[in-house]
N, C-alpha and C. Protein backbone atom coordinates (compact mmCIF):
# COMPACT_ATOMS: atom_id res chain seq x y z
N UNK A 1 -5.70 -7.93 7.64
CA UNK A 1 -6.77 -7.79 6.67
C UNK A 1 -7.30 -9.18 6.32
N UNK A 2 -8.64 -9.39 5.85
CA UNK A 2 -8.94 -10.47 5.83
C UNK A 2 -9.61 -10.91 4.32
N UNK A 3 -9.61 -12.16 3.88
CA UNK A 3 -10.17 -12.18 2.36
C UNK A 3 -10.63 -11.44 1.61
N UNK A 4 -11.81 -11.12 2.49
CA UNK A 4 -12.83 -10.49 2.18
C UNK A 4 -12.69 -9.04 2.03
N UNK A 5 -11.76 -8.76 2.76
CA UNK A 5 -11.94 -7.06 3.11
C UNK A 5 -10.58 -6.99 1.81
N UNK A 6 -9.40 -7.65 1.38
CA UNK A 6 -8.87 -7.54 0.27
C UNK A 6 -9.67 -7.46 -0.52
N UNK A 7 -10.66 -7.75 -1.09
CA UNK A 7 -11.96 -8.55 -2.26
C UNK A 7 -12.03 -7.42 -2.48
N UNK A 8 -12.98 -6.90 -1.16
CA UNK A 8 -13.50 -5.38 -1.14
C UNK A 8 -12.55 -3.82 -1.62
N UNK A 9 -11.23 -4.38 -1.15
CA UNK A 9 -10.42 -3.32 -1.50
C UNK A 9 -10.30 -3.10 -3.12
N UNK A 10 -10.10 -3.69 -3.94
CA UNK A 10 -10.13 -3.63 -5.14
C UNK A 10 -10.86 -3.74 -6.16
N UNK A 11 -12.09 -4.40 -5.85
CA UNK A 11 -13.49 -5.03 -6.55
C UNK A 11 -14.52 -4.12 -6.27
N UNK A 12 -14.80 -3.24 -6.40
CA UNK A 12 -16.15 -2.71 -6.03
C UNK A 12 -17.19 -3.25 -5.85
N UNK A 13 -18.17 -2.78 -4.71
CA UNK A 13 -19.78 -3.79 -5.17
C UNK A 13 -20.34 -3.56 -6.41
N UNK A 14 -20.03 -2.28 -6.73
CA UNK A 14 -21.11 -1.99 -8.02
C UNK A 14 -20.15 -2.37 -9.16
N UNK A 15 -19.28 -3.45 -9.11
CA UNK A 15 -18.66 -3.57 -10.29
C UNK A 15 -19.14 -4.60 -11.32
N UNK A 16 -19.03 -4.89 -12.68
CA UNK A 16 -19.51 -6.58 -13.31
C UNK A 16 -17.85 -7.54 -12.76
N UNK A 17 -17.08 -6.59 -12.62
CA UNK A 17 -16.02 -7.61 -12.72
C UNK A 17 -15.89 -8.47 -11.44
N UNK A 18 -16.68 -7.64 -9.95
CA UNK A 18 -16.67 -8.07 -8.56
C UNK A 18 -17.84 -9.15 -8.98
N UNK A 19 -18.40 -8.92 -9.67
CA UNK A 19 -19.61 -10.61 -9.57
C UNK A 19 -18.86 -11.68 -10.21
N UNK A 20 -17.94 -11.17 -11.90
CA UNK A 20 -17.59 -12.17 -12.19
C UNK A 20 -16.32 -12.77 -10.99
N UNK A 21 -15.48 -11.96 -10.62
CA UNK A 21 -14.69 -12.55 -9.68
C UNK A 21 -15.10 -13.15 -8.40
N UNK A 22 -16.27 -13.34 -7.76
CA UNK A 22 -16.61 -13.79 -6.74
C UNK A 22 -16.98 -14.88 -7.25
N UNK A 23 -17.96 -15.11 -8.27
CA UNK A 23 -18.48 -16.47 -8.38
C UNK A 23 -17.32 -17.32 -8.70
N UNK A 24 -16.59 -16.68 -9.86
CA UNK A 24 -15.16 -17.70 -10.02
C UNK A 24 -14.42 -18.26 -9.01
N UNK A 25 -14.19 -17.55 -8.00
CA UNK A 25 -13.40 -17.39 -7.07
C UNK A 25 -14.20 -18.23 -5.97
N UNK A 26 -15.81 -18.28 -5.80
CA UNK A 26 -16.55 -19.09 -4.87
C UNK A 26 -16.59 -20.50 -5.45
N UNK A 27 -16.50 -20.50 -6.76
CA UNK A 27 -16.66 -21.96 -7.32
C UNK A 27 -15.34 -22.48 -7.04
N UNK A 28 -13.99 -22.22 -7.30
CA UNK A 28 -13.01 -22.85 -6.61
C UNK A 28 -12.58 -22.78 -5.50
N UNK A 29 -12.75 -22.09 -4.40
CA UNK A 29 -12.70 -22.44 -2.98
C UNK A 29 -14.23 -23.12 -2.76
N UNK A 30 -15.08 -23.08 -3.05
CA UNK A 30 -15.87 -24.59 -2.70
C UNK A 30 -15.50 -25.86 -3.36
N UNK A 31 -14.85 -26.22 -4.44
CA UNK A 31 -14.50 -27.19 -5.20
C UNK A 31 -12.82 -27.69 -4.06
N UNK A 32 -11.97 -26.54 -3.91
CA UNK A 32 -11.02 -27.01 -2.61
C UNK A 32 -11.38 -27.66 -1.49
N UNK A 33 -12.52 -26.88 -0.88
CA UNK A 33 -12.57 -27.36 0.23
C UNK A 33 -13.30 -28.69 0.59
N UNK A 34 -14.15 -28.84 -0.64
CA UNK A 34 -15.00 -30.22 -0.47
C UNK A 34 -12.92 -31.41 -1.01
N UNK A 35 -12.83 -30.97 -2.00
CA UNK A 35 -12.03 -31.91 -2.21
C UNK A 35 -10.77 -32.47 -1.07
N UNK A 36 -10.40 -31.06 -0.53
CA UNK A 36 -9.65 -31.65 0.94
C UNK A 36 -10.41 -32.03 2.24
N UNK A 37 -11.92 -32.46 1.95
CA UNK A 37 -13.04 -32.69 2.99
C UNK A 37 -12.78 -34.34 2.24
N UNK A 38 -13.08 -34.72 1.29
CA UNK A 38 -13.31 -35.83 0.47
C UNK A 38 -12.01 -36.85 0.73
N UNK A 39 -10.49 -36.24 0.65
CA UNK A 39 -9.47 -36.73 0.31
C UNK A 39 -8.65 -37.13 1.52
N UNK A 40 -9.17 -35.79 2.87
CA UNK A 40 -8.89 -36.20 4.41
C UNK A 40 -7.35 -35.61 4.20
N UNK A 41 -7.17 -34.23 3.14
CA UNK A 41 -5.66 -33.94 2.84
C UNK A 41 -5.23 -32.73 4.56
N UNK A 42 -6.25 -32.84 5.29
CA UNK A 42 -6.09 -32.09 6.77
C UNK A 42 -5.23 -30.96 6.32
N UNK A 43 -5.73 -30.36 5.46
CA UNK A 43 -5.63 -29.25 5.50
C UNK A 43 -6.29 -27.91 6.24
N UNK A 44 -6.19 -27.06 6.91
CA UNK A 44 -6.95 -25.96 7.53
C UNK A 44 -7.86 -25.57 6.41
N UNK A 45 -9.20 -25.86 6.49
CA UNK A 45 -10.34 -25.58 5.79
C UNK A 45 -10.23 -24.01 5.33
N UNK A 46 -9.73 -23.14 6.78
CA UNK A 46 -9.85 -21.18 6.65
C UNK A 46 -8.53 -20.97 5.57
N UNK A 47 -7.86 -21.87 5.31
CA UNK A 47 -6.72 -21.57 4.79
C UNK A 47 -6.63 -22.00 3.56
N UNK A 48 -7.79 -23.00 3.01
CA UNK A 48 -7.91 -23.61 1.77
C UNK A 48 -9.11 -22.18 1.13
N UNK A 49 -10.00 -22.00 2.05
CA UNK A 49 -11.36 -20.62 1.60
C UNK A 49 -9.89 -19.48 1.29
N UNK A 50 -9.02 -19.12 2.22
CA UNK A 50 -8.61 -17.87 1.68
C UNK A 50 -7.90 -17.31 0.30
N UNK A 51 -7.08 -19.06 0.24
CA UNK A 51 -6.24 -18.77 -0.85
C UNK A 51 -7.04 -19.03 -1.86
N UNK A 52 -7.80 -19.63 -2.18
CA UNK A 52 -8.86 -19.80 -3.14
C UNK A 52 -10.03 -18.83 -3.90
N UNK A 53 -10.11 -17.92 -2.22
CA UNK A 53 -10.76 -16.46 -2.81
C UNK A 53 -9.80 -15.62 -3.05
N UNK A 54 -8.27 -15.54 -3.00
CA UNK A 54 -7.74 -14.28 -3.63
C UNK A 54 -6.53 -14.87 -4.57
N UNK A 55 -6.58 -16.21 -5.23
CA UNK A 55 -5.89 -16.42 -5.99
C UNK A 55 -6.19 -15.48 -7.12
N UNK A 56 -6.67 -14.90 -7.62
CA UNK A 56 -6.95 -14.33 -8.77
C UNK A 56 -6.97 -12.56 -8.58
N UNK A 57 -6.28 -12.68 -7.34
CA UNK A 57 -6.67 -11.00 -7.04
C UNK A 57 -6.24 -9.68 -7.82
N UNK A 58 -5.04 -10.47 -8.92
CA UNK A 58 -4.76 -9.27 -9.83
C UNK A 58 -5.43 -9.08 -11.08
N UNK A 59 -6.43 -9.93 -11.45
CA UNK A 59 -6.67 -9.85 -12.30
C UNK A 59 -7.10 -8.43 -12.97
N UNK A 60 -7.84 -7.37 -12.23
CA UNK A 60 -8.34 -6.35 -12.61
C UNK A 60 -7.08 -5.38 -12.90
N UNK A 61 -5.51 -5.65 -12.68
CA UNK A 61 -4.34 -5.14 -13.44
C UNK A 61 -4.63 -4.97 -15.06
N UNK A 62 -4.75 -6.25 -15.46
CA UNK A 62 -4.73 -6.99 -16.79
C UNK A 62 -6.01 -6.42 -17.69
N UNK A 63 -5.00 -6.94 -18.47
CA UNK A 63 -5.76 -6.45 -19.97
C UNK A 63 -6.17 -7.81 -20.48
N UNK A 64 -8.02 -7.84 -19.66
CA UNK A 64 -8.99 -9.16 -20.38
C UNK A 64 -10.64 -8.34 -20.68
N UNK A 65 -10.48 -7.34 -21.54
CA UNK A 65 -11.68 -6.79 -21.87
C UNK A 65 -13.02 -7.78 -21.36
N UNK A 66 -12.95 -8.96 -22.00
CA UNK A 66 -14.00 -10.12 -22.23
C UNK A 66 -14.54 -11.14 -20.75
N UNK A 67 -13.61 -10.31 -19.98
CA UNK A 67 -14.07 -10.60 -18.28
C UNK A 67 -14.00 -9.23 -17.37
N UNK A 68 -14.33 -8.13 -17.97
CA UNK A 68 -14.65 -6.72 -17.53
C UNK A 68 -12.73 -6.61 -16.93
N UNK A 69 -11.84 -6.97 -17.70
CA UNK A 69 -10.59 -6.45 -16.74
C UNK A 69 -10.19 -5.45 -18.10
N UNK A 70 -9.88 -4.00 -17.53
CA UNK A 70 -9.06 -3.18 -18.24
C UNK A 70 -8.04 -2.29 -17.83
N UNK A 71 -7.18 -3.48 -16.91
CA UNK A 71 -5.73 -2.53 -17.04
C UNK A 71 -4.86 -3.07 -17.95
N UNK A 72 -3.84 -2.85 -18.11
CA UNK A 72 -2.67 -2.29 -18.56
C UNK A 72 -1.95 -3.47 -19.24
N UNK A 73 -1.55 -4.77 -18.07
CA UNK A 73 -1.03 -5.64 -18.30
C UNK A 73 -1.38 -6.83 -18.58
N UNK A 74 -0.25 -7.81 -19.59
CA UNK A 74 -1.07 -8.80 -20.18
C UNK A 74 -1.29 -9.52 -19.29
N UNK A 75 -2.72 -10.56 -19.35
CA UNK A 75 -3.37 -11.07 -18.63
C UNK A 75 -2.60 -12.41 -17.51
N UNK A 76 -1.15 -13.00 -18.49
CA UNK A 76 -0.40 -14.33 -17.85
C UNK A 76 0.09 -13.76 -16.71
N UNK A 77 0.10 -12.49 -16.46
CA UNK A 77 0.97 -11.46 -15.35
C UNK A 77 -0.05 -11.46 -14.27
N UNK A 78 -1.21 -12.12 -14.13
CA UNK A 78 -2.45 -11.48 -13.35
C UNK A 78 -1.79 -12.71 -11.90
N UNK A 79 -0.92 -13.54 -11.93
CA UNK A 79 -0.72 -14.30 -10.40
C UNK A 79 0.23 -13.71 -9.96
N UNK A 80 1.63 -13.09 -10.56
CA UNK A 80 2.54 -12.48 -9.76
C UNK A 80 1.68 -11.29 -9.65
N UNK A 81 0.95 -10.64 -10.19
CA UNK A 81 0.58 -9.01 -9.68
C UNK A 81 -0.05 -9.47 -8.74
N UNK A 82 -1.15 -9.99 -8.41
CA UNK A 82 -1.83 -10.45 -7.84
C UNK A 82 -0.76 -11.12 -6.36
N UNK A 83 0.18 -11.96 -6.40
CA UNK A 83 0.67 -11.98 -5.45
C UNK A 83 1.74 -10.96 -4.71
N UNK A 84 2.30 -10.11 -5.52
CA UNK A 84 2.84 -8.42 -5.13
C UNK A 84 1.61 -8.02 -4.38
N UNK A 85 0.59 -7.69 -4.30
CA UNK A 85 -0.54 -7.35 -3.91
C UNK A 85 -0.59 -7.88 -2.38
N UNK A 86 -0.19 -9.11 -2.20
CA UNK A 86 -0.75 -9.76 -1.59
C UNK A 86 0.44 -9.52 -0.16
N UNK A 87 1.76 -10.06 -0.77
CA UNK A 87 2.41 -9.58 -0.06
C UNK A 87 2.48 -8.03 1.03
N UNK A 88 2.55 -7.18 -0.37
CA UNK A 88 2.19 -5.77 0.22
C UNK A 88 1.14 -5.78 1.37
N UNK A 89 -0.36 -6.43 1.23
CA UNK A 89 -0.66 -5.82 1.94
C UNK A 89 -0.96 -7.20 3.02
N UNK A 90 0.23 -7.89 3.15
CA UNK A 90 0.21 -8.78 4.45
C UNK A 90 -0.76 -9.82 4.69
N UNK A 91 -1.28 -10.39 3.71
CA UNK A 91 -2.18 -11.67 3.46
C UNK A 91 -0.98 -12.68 3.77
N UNK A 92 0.21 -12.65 3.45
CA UNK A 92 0.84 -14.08 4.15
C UNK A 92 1.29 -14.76 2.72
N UNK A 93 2.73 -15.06 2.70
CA UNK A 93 3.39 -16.11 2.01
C UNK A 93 2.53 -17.33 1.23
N UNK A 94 1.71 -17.75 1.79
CA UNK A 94 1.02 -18.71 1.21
C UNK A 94 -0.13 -18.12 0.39
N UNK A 95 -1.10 -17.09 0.61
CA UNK A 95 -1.49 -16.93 -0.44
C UNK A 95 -0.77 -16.10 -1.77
N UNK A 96 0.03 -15.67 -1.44
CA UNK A 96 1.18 -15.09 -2.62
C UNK A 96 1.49 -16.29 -3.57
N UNK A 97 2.15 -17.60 -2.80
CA UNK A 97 3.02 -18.85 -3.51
C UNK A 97 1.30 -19.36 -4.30
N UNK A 98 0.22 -19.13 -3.92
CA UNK A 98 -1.19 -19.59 -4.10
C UNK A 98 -1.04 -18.66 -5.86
N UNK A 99 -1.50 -17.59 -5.62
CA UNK A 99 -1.54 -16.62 -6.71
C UNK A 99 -0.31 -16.68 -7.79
N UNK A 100 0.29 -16.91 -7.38
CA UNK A 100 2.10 -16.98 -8.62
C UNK A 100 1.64 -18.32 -9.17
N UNK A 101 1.48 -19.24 -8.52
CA UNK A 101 1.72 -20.86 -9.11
C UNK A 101 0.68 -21.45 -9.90
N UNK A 102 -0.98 -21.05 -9.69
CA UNK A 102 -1.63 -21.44 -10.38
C UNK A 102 -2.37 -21.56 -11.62
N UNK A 103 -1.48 -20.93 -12.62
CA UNK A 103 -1.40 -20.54 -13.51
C UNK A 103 -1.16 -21.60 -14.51
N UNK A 104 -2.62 -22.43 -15.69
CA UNK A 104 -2.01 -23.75 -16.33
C UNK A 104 -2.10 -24.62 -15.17
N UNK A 105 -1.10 -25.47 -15.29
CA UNK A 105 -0.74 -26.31 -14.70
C UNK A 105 0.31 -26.20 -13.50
N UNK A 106 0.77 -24.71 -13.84
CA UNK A 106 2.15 -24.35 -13.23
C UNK A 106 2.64 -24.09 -14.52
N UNK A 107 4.07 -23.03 -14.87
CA UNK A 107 4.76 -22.35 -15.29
C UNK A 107 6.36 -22.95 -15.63
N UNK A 108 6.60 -23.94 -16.16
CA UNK A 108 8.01 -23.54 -16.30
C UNK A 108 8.55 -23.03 -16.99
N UNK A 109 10.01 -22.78 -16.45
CA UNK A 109 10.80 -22.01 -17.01
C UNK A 109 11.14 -22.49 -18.54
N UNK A 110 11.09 -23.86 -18.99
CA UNK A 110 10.83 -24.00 -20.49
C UNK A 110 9.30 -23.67 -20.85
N UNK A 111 8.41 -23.76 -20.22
CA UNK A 111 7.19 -22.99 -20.94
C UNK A 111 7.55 -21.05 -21.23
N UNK A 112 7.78 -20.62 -20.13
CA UNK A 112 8.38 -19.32 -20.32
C UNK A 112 9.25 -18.85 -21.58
N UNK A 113 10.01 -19.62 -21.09
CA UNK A 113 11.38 -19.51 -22.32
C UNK A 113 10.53 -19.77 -24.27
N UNK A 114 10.10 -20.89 -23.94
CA UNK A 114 9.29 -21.48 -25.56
C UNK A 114 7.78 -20.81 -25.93
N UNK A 115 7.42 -20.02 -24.92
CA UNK A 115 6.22 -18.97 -24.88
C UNK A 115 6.67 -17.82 -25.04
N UNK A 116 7.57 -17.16 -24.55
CA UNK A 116 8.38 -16.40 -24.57
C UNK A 116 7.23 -15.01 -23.67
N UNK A 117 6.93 -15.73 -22.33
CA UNK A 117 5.98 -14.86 -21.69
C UNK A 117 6.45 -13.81 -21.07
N UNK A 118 5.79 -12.81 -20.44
CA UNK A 118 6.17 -11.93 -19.52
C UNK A 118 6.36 -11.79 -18.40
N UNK A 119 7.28 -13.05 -17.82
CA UNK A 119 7.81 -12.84 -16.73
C UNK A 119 9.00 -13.42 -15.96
N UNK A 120 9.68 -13.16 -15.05
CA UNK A 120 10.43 -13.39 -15.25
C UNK A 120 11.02 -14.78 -15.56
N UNK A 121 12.17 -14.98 -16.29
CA UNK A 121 12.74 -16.58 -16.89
C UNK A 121 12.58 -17.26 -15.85
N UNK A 122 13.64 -16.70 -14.41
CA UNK A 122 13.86 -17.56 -13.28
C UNK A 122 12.91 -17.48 -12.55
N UNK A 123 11.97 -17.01 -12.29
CA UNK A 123 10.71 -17.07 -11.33
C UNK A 123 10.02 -18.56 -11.02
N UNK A 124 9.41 -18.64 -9.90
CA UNK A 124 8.74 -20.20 -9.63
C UNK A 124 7.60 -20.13 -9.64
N UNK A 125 7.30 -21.05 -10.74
CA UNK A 125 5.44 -20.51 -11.23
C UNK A 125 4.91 -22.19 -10.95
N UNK A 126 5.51 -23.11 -10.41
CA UNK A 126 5.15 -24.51 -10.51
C UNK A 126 4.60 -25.11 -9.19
N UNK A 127 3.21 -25.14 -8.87
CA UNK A 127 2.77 -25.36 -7.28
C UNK A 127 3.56 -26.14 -6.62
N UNK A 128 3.72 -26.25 -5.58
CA UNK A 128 4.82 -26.89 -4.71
C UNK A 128 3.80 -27.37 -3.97
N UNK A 129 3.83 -26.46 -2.70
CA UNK A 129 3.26 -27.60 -1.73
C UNK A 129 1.04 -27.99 -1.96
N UNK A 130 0.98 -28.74 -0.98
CA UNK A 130 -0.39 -29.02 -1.33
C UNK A 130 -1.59 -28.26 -1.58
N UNK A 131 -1.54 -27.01 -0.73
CA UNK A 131 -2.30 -26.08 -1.07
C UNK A 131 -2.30 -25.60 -2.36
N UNK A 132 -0.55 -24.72 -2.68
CA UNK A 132 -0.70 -24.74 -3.77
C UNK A 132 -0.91 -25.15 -4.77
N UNK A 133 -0.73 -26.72 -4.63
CA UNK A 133 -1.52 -28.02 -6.07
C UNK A 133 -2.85 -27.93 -5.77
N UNK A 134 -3.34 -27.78 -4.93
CA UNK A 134 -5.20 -27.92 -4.76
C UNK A 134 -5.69 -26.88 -5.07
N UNK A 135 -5.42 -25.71 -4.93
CA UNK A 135 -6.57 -24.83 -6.05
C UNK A 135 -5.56 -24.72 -7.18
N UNK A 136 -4.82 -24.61 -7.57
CA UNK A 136 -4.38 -24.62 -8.89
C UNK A 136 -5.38 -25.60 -9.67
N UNK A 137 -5.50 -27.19 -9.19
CA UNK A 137 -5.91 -27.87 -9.95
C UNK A 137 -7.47 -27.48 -9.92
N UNK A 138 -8.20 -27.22 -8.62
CA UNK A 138 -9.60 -27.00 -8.58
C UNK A 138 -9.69 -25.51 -9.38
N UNK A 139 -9.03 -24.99 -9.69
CA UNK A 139 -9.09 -23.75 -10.39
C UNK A 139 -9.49 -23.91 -12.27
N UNK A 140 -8.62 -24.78 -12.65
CA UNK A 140 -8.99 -25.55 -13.73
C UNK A 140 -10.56 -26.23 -14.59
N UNK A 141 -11.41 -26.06 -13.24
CA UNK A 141 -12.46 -26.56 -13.43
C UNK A 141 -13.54 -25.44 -13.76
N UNK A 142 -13.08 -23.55 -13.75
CA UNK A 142 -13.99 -23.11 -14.04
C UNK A 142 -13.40 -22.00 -14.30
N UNK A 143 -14.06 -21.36 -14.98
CA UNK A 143 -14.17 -20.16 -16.13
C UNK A 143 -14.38 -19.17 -15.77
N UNK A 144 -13.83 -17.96 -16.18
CA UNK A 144 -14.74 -16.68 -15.65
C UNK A 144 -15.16 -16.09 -16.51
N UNK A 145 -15.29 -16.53 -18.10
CA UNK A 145 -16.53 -16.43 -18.97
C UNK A 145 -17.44 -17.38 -19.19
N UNK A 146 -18.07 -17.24 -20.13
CA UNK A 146 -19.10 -17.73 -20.17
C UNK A 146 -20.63 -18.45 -18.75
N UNK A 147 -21.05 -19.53 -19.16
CA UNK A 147 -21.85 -19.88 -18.29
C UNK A 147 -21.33 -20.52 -16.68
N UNK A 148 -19.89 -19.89 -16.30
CA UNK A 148 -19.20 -20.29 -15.48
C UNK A 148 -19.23 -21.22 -14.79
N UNK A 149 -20.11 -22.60 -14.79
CA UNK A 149 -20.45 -23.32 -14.57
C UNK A 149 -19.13 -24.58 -14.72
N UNK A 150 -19.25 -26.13 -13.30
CA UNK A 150 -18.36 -26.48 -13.73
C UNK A 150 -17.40 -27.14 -14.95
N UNK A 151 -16.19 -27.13 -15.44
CA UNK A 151 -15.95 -28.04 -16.75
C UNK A 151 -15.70 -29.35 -16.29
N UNK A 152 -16.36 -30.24 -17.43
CA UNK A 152 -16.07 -31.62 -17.41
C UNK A 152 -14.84 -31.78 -17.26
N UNK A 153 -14.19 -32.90 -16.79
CA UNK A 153 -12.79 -33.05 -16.96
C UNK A 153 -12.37 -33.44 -18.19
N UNK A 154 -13.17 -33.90 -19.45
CA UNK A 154 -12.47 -33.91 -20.52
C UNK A 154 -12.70 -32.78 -21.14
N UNK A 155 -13.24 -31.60 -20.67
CA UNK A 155 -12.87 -30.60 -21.03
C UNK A 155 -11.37 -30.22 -21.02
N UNK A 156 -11.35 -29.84 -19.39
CA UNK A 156 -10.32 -29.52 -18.74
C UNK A 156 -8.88 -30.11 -19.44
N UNK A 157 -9.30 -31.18 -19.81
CA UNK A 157 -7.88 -32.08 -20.29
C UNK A 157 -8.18 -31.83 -21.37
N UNK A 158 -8.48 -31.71 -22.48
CA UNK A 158 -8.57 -30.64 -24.00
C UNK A 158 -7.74 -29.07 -24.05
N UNK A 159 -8.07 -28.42 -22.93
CA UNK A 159 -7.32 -27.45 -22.89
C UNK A 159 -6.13 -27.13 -22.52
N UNK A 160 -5.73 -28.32 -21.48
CA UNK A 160 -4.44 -28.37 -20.74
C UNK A 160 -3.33 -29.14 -21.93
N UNK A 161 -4.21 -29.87 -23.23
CA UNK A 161 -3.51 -30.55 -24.29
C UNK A 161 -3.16 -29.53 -25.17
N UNK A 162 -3.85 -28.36 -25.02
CA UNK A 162 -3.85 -27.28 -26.01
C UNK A 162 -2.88 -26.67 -25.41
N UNK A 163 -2.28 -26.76 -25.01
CA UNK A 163 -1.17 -25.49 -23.84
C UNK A 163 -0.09 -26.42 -24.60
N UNK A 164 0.22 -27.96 -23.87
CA UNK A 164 1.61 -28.43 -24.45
C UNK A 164 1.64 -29.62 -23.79
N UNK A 165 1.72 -30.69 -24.53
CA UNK A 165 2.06 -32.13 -23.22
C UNK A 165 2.88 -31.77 -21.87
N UNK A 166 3.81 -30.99 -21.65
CA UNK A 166 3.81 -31.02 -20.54
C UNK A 166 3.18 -30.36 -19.58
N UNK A 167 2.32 -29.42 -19.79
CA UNK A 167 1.10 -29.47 -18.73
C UNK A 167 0.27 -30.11 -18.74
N UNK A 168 -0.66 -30.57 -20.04
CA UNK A 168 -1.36 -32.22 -19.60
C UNK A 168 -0.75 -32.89 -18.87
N UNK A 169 0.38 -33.13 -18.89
CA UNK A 169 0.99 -34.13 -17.66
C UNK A 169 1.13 -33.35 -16.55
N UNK A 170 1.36 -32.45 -16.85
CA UNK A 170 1.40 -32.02 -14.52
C UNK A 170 0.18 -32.23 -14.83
N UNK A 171 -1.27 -31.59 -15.15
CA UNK A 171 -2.54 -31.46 -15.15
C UNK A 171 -3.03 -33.27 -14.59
N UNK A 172 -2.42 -33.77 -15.19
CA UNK A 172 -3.03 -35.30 -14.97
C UNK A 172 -2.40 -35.72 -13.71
N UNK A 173 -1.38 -35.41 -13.19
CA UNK A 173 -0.37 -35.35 -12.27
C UNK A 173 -1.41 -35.13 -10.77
N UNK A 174 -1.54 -33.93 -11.32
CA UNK A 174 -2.84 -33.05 -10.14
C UNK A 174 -3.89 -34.11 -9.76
N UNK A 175 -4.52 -34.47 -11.17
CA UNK A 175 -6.12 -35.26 -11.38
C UNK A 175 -5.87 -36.47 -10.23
N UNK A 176 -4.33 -37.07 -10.14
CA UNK A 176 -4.36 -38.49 -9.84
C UNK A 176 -4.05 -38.16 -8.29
N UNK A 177 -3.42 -36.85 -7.98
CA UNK A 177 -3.71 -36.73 -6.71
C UNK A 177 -5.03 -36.22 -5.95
N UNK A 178 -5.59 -35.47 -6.45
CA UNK A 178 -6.51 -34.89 -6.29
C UNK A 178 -8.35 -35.17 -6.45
N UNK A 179 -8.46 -35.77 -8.10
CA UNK A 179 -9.57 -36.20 -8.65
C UNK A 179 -10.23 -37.48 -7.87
N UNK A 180 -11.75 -37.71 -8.26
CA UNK A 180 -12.41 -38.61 -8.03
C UNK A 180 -11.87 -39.79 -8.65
N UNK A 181 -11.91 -40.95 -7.98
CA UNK A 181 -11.35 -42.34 -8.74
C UNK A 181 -12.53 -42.26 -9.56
N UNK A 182 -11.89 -42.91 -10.62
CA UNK A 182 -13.10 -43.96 -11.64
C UNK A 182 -12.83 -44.89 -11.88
């Protein structure tokens, strides 16, 4: 099965939530792929587009009225559902580790524990390899409300301060591998 035809499986055309999820989902796999074009991180370009369009594939599980999602579960649950999904239907290990990890900054198990979120304690929610740090971090840069357009990075770093210094620091972690010098 291929990106696209996952997209299709769950998103309807006639849906609001298939527009908001495509554009979200097109703004960070174009923001990946220029940035591993920019950075020379030789990564497989088809492999930076895929995980980038179905990192977010559970979202329509979740309960986010305010981005047309109305299922069931709370919304921090939308990368493991989303990577159960993925697995099941044979998209491949990497976009699964894609969908679990990019969440914040990544997930630890003291954010879990001191959030006291829904999932599991021991689970690995913290991007590992490069793919998984590159849309995690290019993911950061856009919204799936409002004018979805991209965020400044002192946006981005306002909100990642609002979570807890230690995801500002992976977050900045990301920026210094990833971001434009200044």
């Amino acid at each position: 099965m291929t990106w696209q035809e996952m997209i299709d499986r769950y998103y309807p055309e006639d849906g609001c939530l298939r527009d908001i999820y495509m554009a979200h989902c097109r703004s960070v796999a174009d923001l990946a792929l220029e940035i591993n074009r920019r950075k020379g991180l030789g990564l497989d370009q088809a492999a930076v587009e895929e995980t980038a369009m179905l990192h977010d594939i559970g979202i329509f599980m979740c309960d986010a009225p305010g981005i047309e999602c109305h299922g069931d579960e709370p919304y921090i649950r939308h990368g493991v559902l989303g990577a159960a999904l993925l697995r099941s239907d044979g998209l491949g290990e990497d976009c699964a580790r894609v969908a679990e990890r990019h969440t914040g900054a990544g997930l630890s198990r003291e954010d879990i524990a001191r959030q006291h979120l829904p999932l599991d304690p021991d689970g690995d929610y913290m991007p590992q390899s490069t793919l998984e740090r590159l849309v995690c971090y290019a993911d950061k840069f856009y919204s799936k409300s409002g004018d979805m357009q991209r965020k400044p990075l002192e946006k981005v770093i306002r909100s990642m301060q609002r979570l807890s210094p230690e995801t500002l620091e992976r977050f900045m972690a990301l920026h210094r591998e990833f971001g434009e010098q200044e």
